[in-house]
C-alpha atoms as a PDB file:
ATOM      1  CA  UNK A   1       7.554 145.237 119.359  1.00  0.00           C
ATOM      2  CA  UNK A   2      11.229 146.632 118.846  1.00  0.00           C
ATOM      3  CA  UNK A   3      10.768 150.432 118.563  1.00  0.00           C
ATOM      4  CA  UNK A   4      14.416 152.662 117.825  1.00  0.00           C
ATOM      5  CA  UNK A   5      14.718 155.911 118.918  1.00  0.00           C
ATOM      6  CA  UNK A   6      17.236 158.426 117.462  1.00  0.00           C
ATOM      7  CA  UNK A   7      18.072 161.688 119.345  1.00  0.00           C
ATOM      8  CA  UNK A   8      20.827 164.217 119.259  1.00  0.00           C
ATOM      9  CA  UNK A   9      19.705 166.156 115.976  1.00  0.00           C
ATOM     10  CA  UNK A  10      19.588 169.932 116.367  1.00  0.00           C
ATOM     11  CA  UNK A  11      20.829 173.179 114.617  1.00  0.00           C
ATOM     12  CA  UNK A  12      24.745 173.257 113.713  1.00  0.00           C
ATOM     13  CA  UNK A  13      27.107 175.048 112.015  1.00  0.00           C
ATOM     14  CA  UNK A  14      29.056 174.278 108.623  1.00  0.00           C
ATOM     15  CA  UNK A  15      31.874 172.779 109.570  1.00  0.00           C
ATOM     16  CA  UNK A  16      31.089 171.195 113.056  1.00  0.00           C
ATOM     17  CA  UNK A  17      30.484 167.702 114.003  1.00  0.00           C
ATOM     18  CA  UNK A  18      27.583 166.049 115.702  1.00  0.00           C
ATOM     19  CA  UNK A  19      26.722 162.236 117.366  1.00  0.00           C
ATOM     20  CA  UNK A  20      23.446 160.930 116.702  1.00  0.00           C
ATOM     21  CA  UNK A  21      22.402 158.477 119.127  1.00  0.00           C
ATOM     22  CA  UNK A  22      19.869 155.108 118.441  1.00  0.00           C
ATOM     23  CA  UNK A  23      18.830 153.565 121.280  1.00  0.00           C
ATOM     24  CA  UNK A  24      15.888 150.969 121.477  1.00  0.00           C
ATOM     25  CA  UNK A  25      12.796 152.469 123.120  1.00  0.00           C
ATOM     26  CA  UNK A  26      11.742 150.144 126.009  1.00  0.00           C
ATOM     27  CA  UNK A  27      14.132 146.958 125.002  1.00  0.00           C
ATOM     28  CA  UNK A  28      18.111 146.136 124.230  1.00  0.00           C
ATOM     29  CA  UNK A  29      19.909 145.281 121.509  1.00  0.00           C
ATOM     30  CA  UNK A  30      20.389 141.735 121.031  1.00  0.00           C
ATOM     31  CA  UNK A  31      23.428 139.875 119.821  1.00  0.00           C
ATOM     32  CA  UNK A  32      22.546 139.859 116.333  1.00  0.00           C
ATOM     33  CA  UNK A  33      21.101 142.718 115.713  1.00  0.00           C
ATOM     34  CA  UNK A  34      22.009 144.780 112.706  1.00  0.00           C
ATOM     35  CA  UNK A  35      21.607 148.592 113.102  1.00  0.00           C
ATOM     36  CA  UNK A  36      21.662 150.680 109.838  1.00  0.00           C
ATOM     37  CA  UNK A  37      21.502 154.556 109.869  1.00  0.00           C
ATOM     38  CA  UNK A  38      19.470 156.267 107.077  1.00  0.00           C
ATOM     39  CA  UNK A  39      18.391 159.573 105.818  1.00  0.00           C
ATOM     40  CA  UNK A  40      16.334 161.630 104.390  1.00  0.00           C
ATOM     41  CA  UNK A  41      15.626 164.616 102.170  1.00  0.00           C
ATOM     42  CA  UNK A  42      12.133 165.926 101.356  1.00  0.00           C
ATOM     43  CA  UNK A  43      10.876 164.531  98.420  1.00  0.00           C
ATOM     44  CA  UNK A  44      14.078 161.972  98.205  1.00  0.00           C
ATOM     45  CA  UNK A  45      14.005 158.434  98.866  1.00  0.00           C
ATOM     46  CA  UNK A  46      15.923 157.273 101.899  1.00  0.00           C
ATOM     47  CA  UNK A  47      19.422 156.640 101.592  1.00  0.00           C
ATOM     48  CA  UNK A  48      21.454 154.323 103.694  1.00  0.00           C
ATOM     49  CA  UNK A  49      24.537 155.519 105.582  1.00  0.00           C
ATOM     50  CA  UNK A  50      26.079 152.117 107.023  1.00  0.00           C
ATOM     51  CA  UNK A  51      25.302 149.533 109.220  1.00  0.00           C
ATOM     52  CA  UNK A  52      26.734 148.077 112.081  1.00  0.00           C
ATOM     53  CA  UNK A  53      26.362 144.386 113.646  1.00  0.00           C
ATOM     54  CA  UNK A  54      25.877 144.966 117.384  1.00  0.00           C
ATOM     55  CA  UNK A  55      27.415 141.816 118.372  1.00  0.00           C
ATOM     56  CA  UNK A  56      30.958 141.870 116.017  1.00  0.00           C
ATOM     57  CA  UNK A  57      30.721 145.936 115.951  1.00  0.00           C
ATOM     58  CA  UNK A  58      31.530 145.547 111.842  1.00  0.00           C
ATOM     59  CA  UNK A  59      30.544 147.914 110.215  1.00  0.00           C
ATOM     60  CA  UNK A  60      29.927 148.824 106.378  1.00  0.00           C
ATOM     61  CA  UNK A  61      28.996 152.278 104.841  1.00  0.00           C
ATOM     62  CA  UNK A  62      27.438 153.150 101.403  1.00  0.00           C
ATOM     63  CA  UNK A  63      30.515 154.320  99.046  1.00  0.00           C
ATOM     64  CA  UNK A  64      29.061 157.806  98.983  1.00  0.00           C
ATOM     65  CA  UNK A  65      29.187 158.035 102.341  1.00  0.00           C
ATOM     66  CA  UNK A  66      32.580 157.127 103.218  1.00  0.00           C
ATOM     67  CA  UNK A  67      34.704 159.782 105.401  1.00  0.00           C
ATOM     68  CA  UNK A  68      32.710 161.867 107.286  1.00  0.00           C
ATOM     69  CA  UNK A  69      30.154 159.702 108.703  1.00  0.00           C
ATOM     70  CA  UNK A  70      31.345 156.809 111.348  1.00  0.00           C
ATOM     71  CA  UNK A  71      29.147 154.187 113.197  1.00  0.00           C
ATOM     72  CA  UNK A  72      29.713 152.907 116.327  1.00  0.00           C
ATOM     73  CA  UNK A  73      28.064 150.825 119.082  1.00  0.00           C
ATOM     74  CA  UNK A  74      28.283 151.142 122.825  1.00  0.00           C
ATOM     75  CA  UNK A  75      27.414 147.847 124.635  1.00  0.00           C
ATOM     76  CA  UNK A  76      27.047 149.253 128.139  1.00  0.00           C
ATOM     77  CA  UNK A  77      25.126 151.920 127.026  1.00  0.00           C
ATOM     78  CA  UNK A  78      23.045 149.985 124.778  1.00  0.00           C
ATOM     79  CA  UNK A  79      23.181 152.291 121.705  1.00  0.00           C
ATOM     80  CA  UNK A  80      24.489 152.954 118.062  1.00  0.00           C
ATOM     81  CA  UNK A  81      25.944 156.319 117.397  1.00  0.00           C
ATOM     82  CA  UNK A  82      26.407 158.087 114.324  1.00  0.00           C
ATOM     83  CA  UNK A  83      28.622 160.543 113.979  1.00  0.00           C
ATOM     84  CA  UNK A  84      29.328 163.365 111.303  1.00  0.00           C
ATOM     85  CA  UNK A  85      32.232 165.191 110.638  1.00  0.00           C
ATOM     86  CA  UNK A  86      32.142 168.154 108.064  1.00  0.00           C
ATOM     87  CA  UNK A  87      28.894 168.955 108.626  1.00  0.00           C
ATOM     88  CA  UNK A  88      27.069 170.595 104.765  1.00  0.00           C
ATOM     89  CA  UNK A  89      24.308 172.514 104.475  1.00  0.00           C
ATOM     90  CA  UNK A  90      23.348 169.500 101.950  1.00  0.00           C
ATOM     91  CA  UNK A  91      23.402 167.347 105.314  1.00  0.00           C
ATOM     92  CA  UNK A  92      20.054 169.097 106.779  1.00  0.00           C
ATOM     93  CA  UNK A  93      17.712 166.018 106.435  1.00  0.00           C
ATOM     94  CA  UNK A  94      16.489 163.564 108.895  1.00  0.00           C
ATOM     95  CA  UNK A  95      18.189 160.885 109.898  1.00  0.00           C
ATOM     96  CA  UNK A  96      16.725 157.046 111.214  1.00  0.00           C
ATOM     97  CA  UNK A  97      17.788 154.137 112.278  1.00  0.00           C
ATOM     98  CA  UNK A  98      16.451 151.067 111.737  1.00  0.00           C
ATOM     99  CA  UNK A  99      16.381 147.114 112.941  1.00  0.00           C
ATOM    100  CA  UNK A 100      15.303 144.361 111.225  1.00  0.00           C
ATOM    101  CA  UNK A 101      14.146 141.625 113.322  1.00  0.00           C
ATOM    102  CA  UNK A 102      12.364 138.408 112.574  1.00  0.00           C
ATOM    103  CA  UNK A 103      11.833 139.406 108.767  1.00  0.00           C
ATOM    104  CA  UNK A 104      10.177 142.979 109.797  1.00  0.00           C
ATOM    105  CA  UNK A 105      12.382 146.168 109.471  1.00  0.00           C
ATOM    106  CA  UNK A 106      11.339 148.888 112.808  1.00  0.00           C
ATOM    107  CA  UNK A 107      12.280 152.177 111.685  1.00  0.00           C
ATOM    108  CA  UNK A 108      12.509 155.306 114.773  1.00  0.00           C
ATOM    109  CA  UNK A 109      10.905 158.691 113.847  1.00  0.00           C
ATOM    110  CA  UNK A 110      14.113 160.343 113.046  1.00  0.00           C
ATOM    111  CA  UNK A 111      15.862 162.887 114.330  1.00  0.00           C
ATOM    112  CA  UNK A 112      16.372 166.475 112.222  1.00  0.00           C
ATOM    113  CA  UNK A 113      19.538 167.590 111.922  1.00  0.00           C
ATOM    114  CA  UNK A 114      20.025 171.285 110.110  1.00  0.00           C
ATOM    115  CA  UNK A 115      23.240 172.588 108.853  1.00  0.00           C
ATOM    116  CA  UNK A 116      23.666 176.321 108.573  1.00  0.00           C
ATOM    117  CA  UNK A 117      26.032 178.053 106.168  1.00  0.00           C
END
């Protein structure tokens, strides 16, 4: 079973930046792999942020999430990073990633990240 993990959430300021890190819990990433970042108000549904094929590193974001948010892949350390610039008080949600393999999607438990103003 392909489990994600995300890390690197925590408390910030307006303003600053923070990396998100998704790693895969016990396993690798394999070649064609597609690792999407996602988040999460309360009571919203989950929104995507982009995706990024670990093999070709190309990567695609939702239009509404263009600018701020970049996602990256390091192949000798075997994870996907997200990182946010411009951090908002509106960005204080949880954020996944996931990894569909074999026709089943594996989602991590998310990591909280909280924006004060």
């Amino acid at each position: 079973q392909v489990q994600p993990a995300e890390s690197g959430g925590g408390v910030v300021q307006a303003g600053d930046s923070l990396t998100l890190s998704c790693s895969v819990s016990g396993g690798t990433f394999v070649g064609d792999d597609m690792v999407s970042w996602y988040r999460q108000a309360p009571c919203k549904e989950r929104e995507v942020i982009g995706t990024i094929t670990w093999d070709a590193g190309s990567r695609h974001y939702a239009d509404t999430m263009r600018g701020r948010f970049t996602i990256y892949r390091n192949y000798h350390e075997n994870r996907a990073w997200l990182h946010m610039n411009g951090l908002k008080p509106e960005d204080s949600v949880i954020y996944y990633c996931n990894i569909p393999r074999e026709s089943v999607v594996y989602w991590g438990q998310g990591t909280q990240v909280t924006v004060s103003s």
